[in-house]
C-alpha atoms as a PDB file:
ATOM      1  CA  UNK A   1       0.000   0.000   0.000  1.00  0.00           C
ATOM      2  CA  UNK A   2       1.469   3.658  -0.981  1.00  0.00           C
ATOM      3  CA  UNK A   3       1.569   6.039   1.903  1.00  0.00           C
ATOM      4  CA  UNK A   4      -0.254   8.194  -0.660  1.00  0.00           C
ATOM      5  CA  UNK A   5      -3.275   6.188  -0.718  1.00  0.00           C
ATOM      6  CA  UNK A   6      -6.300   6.788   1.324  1.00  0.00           C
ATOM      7  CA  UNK A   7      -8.997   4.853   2.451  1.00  0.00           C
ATOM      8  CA  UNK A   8     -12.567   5.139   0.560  1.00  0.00           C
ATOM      9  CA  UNK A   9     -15.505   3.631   0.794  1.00  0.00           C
ATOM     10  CA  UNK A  10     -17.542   2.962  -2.564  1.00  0.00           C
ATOM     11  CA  UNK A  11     -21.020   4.178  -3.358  1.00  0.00           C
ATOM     12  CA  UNK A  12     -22.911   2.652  -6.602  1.00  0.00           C
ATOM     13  CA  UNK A  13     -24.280   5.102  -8.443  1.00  0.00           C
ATOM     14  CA  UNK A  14     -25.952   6.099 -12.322  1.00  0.00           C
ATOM     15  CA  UNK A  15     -25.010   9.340 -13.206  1.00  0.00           C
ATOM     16  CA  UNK A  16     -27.604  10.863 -15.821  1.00  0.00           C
ATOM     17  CA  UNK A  17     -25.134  13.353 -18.279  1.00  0.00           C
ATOM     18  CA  UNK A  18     -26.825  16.825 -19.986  1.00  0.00           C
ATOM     19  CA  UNK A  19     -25.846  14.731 -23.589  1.00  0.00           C
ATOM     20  CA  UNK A  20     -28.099  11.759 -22.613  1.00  0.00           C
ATOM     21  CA  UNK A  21     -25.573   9.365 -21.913  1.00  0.00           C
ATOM     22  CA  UNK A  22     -25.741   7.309 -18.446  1.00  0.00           C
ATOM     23  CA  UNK A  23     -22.857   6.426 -16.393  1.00  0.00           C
ATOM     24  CA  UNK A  24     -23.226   3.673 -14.157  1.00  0.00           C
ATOM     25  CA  UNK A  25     -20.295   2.426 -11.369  1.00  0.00           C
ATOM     26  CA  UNK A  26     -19.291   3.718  -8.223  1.00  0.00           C
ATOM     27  CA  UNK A  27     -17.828   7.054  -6.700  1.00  0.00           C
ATOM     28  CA  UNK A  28     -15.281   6.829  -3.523  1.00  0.00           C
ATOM     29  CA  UNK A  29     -16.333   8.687  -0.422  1.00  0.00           C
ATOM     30  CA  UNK A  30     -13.656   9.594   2.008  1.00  0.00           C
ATOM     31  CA  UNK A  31     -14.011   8.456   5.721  1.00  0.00           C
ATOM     32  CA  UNK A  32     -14.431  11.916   6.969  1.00  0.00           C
ATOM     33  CA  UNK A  33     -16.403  14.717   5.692  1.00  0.00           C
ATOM     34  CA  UNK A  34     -14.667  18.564   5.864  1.00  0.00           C
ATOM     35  CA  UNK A  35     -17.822  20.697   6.173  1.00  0.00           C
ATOM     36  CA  UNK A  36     -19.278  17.606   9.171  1.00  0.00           C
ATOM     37  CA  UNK A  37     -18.312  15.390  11.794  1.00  0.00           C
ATOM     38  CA  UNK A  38     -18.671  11.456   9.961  1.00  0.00           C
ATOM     39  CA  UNK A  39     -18.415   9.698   6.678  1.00  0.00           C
ATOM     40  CA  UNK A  40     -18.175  11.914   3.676  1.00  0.00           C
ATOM     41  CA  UNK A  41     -21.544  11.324   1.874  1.00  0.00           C
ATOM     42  CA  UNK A  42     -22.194  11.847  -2.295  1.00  0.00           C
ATOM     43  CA  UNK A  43     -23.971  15.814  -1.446  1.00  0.00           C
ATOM     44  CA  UNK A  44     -20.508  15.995   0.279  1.00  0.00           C
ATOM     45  CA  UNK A  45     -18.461  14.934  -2.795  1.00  0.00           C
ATOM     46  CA  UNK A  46     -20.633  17.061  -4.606  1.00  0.00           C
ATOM     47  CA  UNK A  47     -20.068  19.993  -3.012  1.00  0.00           C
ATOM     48  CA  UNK A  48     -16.511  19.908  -2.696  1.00  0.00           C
ATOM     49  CA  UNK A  49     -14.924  23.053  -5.373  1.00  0.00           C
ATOM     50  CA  UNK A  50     -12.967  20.547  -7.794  1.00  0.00           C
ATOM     51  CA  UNK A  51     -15.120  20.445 -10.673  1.00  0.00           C
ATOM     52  CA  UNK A  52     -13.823  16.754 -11.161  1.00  0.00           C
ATOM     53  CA  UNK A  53     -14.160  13.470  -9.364  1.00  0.00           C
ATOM     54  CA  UNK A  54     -12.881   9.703  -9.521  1.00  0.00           C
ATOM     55  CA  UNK A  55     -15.426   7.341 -10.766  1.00  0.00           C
ATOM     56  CA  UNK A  56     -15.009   3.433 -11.839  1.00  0.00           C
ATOM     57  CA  UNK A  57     -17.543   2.259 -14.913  1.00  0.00           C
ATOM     58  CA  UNK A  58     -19.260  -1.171 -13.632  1.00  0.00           C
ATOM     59  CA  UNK A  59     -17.403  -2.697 -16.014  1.00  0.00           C
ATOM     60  CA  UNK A  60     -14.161  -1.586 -14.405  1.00  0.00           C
ATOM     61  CA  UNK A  61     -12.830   1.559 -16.180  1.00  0.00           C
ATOM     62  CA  UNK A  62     -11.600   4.383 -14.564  1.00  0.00           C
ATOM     63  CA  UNK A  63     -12.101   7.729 -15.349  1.00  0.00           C
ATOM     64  CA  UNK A  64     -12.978  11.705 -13.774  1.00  0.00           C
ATOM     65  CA  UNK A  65     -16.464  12.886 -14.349  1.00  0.00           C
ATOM     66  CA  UNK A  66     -17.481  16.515 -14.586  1.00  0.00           C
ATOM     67  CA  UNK A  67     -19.856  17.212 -11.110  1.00  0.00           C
ATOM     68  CA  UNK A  68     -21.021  19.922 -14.037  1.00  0.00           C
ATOM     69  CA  UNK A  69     -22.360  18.126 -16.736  1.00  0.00           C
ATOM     70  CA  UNK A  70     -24.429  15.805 -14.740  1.00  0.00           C
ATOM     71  CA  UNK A  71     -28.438  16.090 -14.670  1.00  0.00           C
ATOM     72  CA  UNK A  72     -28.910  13.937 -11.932  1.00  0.00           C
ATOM     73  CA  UNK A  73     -27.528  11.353  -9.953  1.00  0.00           C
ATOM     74  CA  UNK A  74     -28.973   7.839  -8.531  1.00  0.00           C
ATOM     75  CA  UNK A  75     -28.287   6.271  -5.419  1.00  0.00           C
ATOM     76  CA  UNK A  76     -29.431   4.174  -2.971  1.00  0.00           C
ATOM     77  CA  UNK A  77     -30.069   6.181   0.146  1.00  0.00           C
ATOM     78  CA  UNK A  78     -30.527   4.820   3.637  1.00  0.00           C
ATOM     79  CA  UNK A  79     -34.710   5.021   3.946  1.00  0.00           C
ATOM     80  CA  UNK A  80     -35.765   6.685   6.802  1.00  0.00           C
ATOM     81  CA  UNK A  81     -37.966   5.362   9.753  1.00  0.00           C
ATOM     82  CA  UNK A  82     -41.128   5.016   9.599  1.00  0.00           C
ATOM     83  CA  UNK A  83     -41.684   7.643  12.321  1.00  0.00           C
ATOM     84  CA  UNK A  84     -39.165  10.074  10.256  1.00  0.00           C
ATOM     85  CA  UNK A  85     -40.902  13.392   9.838  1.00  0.00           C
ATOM     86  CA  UNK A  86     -38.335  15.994   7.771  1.00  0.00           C
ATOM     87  CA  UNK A  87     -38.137  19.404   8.579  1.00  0.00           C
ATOM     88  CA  UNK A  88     -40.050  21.601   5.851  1.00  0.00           C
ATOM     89  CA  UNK A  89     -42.648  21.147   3.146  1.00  0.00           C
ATOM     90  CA  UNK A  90     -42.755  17.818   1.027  1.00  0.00           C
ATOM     91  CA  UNK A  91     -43.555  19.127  -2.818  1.00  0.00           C
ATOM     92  CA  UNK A  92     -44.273  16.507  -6.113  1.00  0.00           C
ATOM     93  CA  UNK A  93     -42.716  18.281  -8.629  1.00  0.00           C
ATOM     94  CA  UNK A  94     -42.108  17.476 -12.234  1.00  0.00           C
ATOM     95  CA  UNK A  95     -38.128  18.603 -13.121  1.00  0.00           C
ATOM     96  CA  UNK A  96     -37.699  18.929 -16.794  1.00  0.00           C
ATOM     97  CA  UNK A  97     -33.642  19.114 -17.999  1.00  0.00           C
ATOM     98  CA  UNK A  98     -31.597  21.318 -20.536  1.00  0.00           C
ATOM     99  CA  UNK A  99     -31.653  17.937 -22.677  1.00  0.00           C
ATOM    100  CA  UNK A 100     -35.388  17.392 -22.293  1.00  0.00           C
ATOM    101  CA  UNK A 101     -35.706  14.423 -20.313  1.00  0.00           C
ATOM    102  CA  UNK A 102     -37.505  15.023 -17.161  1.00  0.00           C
ATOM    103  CA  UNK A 103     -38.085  13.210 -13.777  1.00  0.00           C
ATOM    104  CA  UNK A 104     -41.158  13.666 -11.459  1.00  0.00           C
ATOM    105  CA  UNK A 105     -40.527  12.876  -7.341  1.00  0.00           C
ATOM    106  CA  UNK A 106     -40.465  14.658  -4.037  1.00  0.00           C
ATOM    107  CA  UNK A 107     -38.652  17.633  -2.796  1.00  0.00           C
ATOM    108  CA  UNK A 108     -38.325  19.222   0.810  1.00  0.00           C
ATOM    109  CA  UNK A 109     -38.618  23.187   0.741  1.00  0.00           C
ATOM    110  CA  UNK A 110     -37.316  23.554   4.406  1.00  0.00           C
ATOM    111  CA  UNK A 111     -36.731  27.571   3.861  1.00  0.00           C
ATOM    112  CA  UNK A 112     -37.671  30.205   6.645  1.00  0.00           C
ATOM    113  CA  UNK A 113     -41.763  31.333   6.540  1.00  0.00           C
ATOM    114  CA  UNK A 114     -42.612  33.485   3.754  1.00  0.00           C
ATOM    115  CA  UNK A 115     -39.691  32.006   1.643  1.00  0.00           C
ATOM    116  CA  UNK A 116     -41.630  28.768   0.912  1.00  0.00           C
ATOM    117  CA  UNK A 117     -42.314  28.887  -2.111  1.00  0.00           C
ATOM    118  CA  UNK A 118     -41.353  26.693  -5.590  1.00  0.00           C
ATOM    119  CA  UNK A 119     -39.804  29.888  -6.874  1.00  0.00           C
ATOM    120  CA  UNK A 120     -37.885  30.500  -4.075  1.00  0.00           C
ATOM    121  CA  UNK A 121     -36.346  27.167  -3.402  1.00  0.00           C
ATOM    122  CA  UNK A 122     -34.947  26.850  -6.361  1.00  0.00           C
ATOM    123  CA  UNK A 123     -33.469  30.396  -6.620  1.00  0.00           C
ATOM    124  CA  UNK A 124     -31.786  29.419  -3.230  1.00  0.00           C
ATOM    125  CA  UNK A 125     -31.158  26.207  -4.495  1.00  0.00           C
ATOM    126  CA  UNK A 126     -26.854  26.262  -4.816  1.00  0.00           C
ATOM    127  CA  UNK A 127     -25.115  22.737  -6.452  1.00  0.00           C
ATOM    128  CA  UNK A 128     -27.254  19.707  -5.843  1.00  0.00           C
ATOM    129  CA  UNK A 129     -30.152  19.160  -4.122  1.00  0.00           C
ATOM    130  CA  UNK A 130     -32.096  16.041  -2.912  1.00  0.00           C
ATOM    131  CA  UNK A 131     -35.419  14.251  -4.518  1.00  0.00           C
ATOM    132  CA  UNK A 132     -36.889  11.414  -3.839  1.00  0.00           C
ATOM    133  CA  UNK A 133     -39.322   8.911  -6.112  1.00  0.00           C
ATOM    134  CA  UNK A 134     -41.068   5.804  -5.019  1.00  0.00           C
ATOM    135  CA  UNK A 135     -38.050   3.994  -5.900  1.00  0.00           C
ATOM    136  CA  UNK A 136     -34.827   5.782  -5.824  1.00  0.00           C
ATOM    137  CA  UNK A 137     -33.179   8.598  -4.111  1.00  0.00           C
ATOM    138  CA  UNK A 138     -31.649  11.485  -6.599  1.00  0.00           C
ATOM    139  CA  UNK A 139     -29.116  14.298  -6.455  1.00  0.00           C
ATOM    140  CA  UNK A 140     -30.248  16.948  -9.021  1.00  0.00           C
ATOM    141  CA  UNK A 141     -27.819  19.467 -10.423  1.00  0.00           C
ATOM    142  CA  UNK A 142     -29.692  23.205 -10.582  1.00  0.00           C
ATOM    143  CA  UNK A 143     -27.549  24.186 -13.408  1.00  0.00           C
ATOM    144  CA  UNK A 144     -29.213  21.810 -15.404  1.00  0.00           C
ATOM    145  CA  UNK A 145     -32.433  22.220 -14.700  1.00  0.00           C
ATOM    146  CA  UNK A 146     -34.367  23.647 -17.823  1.00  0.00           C
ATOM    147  CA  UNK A 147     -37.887  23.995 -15.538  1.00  0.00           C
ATOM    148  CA  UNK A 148     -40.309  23.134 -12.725  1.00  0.00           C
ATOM    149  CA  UNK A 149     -43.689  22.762 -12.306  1.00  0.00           C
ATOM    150  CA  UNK A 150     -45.593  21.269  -9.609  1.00  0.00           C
ATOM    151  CA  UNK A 151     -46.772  17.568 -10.067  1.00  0.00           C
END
């Protein structure tokens, strides 16, 4: 082992590209998180300023993706409890992309009273946010978001 290598823990993932292609594989997430005390999750990654990261192809190629040109991103995400109640207002929205293809789910718009709005969640929305269908969890990319409307 080099004493330049560090530890990483891999998370499967499909990664939906503004061209239409789909890239599915796994990311590495880092034991630690900078910005929280824990595991690095994939909002973390996403977050982080370098505009590339590592990813391995299921069939085994390595390569960097561009956080940039991705749509939206599918993982599988921990379900909460039962009992789990989040903080804010579930919305069913319908997200249509620069490229056309759209995806319908659930968002949280957990913003302060009088700021709860569609509009104004998404023109606080910064990087990636979360979504959630029946059967998948999402990270959507604002920049690539063509439009909204309620579903």
């Amino acid at each position: 082992m080099s004493i330049y290598r560090v530890e990483k823990t891999e998370q499967a993932v499909v990664l939906f590209q503004a061209d239409g292609s789909v890239m599915k594989g796994v990311v590495f997430l880092s034991a630690s998180a900078y910005s929280h005390m824990g595991q690095q999750t994939l909002l973390d990654l996403l977050k982080e300023k370098d505009p590339f990261f590592p990813f391995r192809s299921e069939n085994g190629d390595f390569s960097i993706a561009n956080r940039h040109t991705i749509t939206h991103i599918r993982y599988d995400a921990p379900r909460p409890d039962e009992d789990y109640c989040p903080l804010g207002t579930p919305e069913n929205v319908q997200i249509t992309f620069v490229g056309g293809e759209q995806l319908r789910g659930m968002i949280i718009i957990d913003l302060p009273d009088g700021r709860q709005r569609l509009i104004d969640y998404f023109n606080a929305a910064e990087g990636y946010f979360e979504m959630q269908t029946e059967e998948s969890s999402y990270l959507v990319n604002v920049c690539q978001v063509r439009d909204v409307c309620p579903a």
